[in-house]
N, C-alpha and C. Protein backbone atom coordinates (compact mmCIF):
# COMPACT_ATOMS: atom_id res chain seq x y z
N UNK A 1 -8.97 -10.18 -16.72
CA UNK A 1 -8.71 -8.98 -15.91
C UNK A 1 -8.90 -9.35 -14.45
N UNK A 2 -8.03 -8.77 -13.36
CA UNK A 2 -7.80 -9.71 -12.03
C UNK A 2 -8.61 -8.20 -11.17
N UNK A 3 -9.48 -8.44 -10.30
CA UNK A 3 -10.00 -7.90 -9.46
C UNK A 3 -8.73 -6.52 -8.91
N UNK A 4 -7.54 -7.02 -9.23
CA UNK A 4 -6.91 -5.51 -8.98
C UNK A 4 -7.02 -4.84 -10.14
N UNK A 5 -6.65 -5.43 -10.98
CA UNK A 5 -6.93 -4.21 -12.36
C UNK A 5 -8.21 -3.40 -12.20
N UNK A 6 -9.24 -4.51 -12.19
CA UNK A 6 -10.73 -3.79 -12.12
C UNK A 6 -10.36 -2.16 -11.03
N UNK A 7 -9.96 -2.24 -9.96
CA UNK A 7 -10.25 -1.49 -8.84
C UNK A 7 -9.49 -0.46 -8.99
N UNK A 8 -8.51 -0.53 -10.21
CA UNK A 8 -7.69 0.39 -10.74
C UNK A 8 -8.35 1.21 -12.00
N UNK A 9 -9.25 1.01 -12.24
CA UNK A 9 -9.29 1.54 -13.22
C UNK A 9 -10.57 2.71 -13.14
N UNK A 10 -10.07 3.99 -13.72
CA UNK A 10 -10.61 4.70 -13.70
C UNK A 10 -12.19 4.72 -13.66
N UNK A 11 -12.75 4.11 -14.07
CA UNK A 11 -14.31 4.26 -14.57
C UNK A 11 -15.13 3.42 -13.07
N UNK A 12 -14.07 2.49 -12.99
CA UNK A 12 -14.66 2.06 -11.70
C UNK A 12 -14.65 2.68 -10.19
N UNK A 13 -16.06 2.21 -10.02
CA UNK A 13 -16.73 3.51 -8.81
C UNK A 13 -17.75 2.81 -8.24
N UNK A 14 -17.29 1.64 -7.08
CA UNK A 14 -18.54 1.08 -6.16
C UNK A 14 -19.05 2.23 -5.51
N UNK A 15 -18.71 3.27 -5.35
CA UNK A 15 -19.17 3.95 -4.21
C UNK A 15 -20.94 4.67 -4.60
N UNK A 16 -20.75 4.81 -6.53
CA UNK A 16 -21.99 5.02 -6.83
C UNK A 16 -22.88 4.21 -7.15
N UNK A 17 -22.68 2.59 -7.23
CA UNK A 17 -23.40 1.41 -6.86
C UNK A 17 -23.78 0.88 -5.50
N UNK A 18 -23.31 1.50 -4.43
CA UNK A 18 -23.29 1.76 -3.04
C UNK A 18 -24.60 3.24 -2.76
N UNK A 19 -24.44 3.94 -3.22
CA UNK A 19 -25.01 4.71 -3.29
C UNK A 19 -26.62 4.85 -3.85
N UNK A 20 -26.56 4.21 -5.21
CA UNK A 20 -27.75 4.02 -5.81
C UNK A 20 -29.14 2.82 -5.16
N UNK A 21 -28.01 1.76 -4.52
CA UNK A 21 -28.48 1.03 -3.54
C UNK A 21 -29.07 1.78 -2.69
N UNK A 22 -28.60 2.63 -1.97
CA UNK A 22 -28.87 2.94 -0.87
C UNK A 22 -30.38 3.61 -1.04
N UNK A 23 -30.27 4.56 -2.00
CA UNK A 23 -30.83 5.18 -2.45
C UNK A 23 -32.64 4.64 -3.14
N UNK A 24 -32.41 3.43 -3.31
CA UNK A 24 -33.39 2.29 -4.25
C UNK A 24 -34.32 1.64 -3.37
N UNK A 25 -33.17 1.14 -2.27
CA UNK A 25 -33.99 0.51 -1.23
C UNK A 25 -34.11 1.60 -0.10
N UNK A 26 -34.06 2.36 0.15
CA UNK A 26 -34.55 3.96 0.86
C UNK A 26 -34.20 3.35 2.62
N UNK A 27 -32.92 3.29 2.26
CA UNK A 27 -31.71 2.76 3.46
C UNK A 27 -31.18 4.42 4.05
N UNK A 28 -30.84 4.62 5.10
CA UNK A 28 -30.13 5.50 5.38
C UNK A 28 -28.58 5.56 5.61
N UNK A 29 -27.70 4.21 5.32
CA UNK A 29 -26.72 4.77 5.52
C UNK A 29 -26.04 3.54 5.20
N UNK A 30 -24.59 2.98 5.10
CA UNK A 30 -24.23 1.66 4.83
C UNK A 30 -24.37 1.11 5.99
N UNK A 31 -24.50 1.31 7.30
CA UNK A 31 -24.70 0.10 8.25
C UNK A 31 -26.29 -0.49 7.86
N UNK A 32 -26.92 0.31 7.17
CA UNK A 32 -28.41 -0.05 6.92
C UNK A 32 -28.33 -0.98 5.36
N UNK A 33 -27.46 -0.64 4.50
CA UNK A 33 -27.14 -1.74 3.38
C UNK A 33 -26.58 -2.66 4.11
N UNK A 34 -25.55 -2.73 4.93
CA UNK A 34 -24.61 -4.28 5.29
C UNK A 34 -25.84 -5.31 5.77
N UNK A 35 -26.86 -4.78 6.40
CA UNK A 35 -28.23 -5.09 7.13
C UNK A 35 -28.68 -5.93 5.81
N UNK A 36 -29.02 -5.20 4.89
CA UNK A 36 -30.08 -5.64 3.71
C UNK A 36 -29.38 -6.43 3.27
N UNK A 37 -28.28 -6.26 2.50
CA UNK A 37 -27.56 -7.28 2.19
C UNK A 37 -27.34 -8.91 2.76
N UNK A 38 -27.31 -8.37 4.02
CA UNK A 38 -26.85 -9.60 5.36
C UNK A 38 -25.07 -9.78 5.18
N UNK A 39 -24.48 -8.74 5.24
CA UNK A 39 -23.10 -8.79 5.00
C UNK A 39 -22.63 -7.85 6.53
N UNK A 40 -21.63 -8.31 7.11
CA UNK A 40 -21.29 -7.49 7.89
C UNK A 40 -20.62 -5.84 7.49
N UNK A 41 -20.85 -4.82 8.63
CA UNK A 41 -20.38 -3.83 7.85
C UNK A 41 -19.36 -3.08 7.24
N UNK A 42 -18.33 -3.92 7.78
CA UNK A 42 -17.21 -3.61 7.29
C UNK A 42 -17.15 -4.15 6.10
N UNK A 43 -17.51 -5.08 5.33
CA UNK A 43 -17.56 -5.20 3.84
C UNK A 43 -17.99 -4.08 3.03
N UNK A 44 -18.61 -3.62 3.41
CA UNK A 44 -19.49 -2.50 2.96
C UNK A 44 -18.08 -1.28 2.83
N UNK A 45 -17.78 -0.86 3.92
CA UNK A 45 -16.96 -0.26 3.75
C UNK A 45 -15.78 -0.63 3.45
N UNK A 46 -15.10 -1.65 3.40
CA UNK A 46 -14.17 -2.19 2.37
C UNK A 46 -14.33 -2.00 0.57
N UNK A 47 -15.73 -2.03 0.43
CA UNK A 47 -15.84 -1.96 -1.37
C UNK A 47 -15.74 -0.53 -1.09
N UNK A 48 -16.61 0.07 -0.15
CA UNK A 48 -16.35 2.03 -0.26
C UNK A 48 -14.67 2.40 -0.73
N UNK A 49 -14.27 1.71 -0.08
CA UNK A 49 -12.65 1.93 0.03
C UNK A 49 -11.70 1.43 -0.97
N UNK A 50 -11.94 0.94 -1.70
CA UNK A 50 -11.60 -0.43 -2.95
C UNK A 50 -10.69 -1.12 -2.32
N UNK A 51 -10.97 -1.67 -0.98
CA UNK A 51 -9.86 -2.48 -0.56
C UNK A 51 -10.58 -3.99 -0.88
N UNK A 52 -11.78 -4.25 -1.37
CA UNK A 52 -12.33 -5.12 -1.53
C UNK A 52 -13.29 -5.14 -3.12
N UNK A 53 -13.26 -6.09 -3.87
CA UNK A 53 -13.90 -6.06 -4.81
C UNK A 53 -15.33 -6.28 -5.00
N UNK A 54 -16.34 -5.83 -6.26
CA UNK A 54 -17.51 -6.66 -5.47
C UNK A 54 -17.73 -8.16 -6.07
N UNK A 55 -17.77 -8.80 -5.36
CA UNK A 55 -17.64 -10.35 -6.25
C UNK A 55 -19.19 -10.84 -6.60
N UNK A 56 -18.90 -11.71 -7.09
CA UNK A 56 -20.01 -12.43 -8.10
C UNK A 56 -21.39 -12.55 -7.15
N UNK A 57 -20.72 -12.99 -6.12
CA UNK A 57 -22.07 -13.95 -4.75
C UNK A 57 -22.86 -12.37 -4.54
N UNK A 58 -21.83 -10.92 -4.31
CA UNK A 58 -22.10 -10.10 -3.99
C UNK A 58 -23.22 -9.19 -4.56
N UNK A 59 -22.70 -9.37 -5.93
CA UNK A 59 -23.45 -8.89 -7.10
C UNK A 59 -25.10 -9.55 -6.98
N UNK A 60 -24.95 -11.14 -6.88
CA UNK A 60 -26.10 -11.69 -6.72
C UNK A 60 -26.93 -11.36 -5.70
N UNK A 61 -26.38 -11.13 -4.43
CA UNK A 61 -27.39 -10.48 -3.32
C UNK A 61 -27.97 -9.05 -3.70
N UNK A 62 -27.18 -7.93 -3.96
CA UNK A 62 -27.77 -7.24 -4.76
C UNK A 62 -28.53 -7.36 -5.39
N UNK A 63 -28.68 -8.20 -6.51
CA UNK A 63 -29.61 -8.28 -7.49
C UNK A 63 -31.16 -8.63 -7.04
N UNK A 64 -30.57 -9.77 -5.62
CA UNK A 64 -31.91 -10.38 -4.85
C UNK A 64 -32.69 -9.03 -4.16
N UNK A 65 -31.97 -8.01 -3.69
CA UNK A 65 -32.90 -7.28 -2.69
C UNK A 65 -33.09 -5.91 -3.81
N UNK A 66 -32.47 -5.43 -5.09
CA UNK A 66 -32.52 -4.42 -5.01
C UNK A 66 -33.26 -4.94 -6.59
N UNK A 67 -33.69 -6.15 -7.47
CA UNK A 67 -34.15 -6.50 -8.62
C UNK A 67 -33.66 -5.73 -9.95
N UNK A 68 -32.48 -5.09 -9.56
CA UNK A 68 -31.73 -4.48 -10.81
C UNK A 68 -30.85 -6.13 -11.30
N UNK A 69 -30.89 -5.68 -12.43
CA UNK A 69 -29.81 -6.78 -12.86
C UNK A 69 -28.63 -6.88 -12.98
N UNK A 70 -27.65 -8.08 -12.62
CA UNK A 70 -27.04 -7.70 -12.01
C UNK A 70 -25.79 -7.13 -13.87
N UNK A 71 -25.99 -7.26 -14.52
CA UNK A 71 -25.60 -6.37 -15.53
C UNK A 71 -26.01 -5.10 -15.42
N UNK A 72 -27.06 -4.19 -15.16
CA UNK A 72 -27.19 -2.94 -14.43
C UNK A 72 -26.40 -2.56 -13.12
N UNK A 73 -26.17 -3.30 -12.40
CA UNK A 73 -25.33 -3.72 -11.49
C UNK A 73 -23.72 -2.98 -11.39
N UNK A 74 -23.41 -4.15 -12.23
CA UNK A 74 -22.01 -3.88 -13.05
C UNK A 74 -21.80 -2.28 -14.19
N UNK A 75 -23.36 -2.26 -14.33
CA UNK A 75 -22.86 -0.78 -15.30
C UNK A 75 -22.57 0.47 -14.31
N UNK A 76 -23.53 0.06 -13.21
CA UNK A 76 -23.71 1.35 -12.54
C UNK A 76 -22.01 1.20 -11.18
N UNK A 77 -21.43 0.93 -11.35
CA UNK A 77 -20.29 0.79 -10.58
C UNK A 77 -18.81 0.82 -11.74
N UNK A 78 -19.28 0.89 -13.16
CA UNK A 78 -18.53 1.05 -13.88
C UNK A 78 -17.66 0.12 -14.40
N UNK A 79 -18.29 -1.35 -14.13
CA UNK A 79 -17.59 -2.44 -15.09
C UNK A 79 -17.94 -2.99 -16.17
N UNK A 80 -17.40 -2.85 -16.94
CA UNK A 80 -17.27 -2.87 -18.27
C UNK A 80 -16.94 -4.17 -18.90
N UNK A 81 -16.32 -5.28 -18.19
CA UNK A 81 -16.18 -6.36 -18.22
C UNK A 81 -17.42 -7.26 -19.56
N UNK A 82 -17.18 -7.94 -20.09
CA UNK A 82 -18.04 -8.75 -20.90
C UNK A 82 -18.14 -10.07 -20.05
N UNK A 83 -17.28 -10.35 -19.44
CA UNK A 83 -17.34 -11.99 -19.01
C UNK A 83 -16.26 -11.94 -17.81
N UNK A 84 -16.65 -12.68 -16.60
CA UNK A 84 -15.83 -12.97 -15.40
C UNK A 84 -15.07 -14.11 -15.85
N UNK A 85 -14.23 -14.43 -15.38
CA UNK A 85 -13.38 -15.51 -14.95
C UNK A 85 -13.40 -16.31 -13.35
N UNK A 86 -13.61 -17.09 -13.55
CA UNK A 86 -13.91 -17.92 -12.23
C UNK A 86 -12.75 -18.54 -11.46
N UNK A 87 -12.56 -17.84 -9.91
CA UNK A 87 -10.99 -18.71 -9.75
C UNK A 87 -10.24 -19.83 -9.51
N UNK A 88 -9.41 -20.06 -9.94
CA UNK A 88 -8.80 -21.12 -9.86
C UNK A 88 -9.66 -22.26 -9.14
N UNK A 89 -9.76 -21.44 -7.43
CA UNK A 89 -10.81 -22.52 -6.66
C UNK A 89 -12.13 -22.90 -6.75
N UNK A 90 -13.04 -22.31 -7.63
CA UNK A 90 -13.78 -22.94 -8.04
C UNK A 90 -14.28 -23.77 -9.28
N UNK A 91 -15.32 -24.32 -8.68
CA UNK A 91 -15.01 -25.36 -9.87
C UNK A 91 -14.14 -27.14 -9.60
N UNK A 92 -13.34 -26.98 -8.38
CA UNK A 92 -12.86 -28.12 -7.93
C UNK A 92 -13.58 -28.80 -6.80
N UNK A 93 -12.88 -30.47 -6.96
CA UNK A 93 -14.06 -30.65 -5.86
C UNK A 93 -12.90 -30.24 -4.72
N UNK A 94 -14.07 -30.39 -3.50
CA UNK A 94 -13.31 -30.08 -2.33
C UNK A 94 -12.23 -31.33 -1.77
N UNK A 95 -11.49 -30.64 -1.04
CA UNK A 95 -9.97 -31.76 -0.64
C UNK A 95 -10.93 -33.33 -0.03
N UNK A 96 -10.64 -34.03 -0.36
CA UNK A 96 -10.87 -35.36 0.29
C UNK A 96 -11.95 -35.86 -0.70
N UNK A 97 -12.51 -35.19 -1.27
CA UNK A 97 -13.57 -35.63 -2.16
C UNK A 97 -12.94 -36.29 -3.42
N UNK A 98 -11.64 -36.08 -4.16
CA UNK A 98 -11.06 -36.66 -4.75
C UNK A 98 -10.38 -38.03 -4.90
N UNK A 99 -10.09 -38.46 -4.05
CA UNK A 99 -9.98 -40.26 -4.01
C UNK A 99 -11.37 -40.58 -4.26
N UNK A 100 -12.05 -40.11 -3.42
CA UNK A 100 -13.33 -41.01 -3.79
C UNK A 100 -14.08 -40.83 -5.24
N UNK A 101 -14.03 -39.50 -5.95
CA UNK A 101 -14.52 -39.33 -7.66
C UNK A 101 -13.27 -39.95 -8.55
N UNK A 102 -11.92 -40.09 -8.02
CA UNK A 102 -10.76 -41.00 -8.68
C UNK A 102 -11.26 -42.29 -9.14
N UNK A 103 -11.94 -43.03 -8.19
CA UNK A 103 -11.92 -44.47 -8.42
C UNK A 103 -12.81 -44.72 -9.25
N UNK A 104 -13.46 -43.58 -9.52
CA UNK A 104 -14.79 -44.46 -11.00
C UNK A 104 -14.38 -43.74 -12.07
N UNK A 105 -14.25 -45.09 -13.17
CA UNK A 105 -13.96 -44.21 -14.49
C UNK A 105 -14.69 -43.17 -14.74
N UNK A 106 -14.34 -42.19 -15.46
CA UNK A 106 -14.81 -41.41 -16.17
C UNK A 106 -15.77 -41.55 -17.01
N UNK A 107 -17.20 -40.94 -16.46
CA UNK A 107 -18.25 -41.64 -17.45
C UNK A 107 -19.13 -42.48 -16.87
N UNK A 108 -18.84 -43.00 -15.66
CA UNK A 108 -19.69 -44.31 -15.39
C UNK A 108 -20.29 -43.64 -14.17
N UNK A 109 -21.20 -44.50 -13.78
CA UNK A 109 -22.30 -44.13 -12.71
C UNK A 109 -21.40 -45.23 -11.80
N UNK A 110 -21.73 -44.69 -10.19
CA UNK A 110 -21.27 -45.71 -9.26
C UNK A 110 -22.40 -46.91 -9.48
N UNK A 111 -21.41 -47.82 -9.32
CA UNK A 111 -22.44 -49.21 -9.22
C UNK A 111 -23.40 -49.48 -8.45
N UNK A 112 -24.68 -50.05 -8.13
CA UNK A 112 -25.77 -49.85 -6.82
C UNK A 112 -25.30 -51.10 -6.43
N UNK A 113 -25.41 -51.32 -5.16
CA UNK A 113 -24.95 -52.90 -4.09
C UNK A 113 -26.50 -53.97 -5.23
N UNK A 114 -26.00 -55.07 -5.57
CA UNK A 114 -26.89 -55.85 -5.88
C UNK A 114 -27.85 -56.29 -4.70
N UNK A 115 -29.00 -56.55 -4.83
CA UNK A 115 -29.96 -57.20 -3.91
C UNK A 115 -29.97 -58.88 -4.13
N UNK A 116 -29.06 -59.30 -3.22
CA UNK A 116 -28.80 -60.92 -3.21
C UNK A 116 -29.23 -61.39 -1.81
N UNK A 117 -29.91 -62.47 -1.30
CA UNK A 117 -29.88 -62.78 -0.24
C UNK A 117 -28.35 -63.40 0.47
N UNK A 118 -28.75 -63.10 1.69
CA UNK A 118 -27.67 -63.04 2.45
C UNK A 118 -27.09 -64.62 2.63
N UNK A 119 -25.52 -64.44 2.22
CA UNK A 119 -25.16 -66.72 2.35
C UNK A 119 -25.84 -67.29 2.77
N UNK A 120 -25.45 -68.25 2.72
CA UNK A 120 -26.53 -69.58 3.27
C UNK A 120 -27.67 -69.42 3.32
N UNK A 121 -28.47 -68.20 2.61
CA UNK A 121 -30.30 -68.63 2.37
C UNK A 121 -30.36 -68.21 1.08
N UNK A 122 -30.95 -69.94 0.92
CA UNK A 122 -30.96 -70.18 -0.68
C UNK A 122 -32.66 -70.65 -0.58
N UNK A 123 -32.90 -69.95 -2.08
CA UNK A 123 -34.48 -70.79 -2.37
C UNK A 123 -34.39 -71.99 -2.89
N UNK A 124 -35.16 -72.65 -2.29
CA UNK A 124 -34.90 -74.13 -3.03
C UNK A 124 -36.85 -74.08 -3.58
N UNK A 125 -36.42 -74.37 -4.43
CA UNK A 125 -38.53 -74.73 -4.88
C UNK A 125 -38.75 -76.45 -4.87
N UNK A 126 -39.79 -76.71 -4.08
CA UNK A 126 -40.02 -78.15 -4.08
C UNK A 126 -40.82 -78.15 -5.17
N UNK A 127 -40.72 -79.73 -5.67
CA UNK A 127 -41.89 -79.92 -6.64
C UNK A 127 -42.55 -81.10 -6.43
């Protein structure tokens, strides 16, 4: 289910997970959640508005300041969801990081530089 469906659908209602927040941590108003949160405030009023979804990271800050879980979370905003889907972009490594995890097989640890002395100093043992 894609973050537009969610925002379509009837049952869903950030505005009373917005609310209950507010309400929990004894905030007066959403410029005083965007605060707690540490989100600027127009996010805030973007989920008011469903022009924005609440995402996972989001859910988790919640959970940090307000100790509901974040499955209480999700009930009280009306998602019903059993399991997220993670997008496409995560989960990959980042651009340029790929040549360099390319070159080692699969499975193997990078090799450590051996500890050899440097040419031309050799031990010789007298006897």
């Amino acid at each position: 289910m894609t973050s537009e469906n969610l925002t379509s659908q009837e049952s869903y209602n950030p505005n009373r997970l917005l609310d209950i927040l507010i309400e929990k941590l004894n905030l007066k108003n959403d410029a005083a959640l965007s605060r707690a949160l540490e989100v600027a405030p127009p996010v805030i009023s973007k989920i008011r508005h469903r022009r924005l979804p609440v995402g996972a990271s989001m859910l988790i800050r919640m959970h940090e300041v307000s100790s509901l879980s974040v499955r209480e979370l999700r009930d009280l905003m009306g998602d019903r969801r059993t399991k997220y889907r993670l997008s496409d972009a995560q989960g990959k490594p980042k651009p340029g990081m790929e040549a360099g995890m390319q070159a080692q097989p699969q499975g193997q640890q990078p090799q450590q530089p051996q500890q050899n002395p440097p040419p031309g100093h050799h031990h010789t043992h007298s006897r």
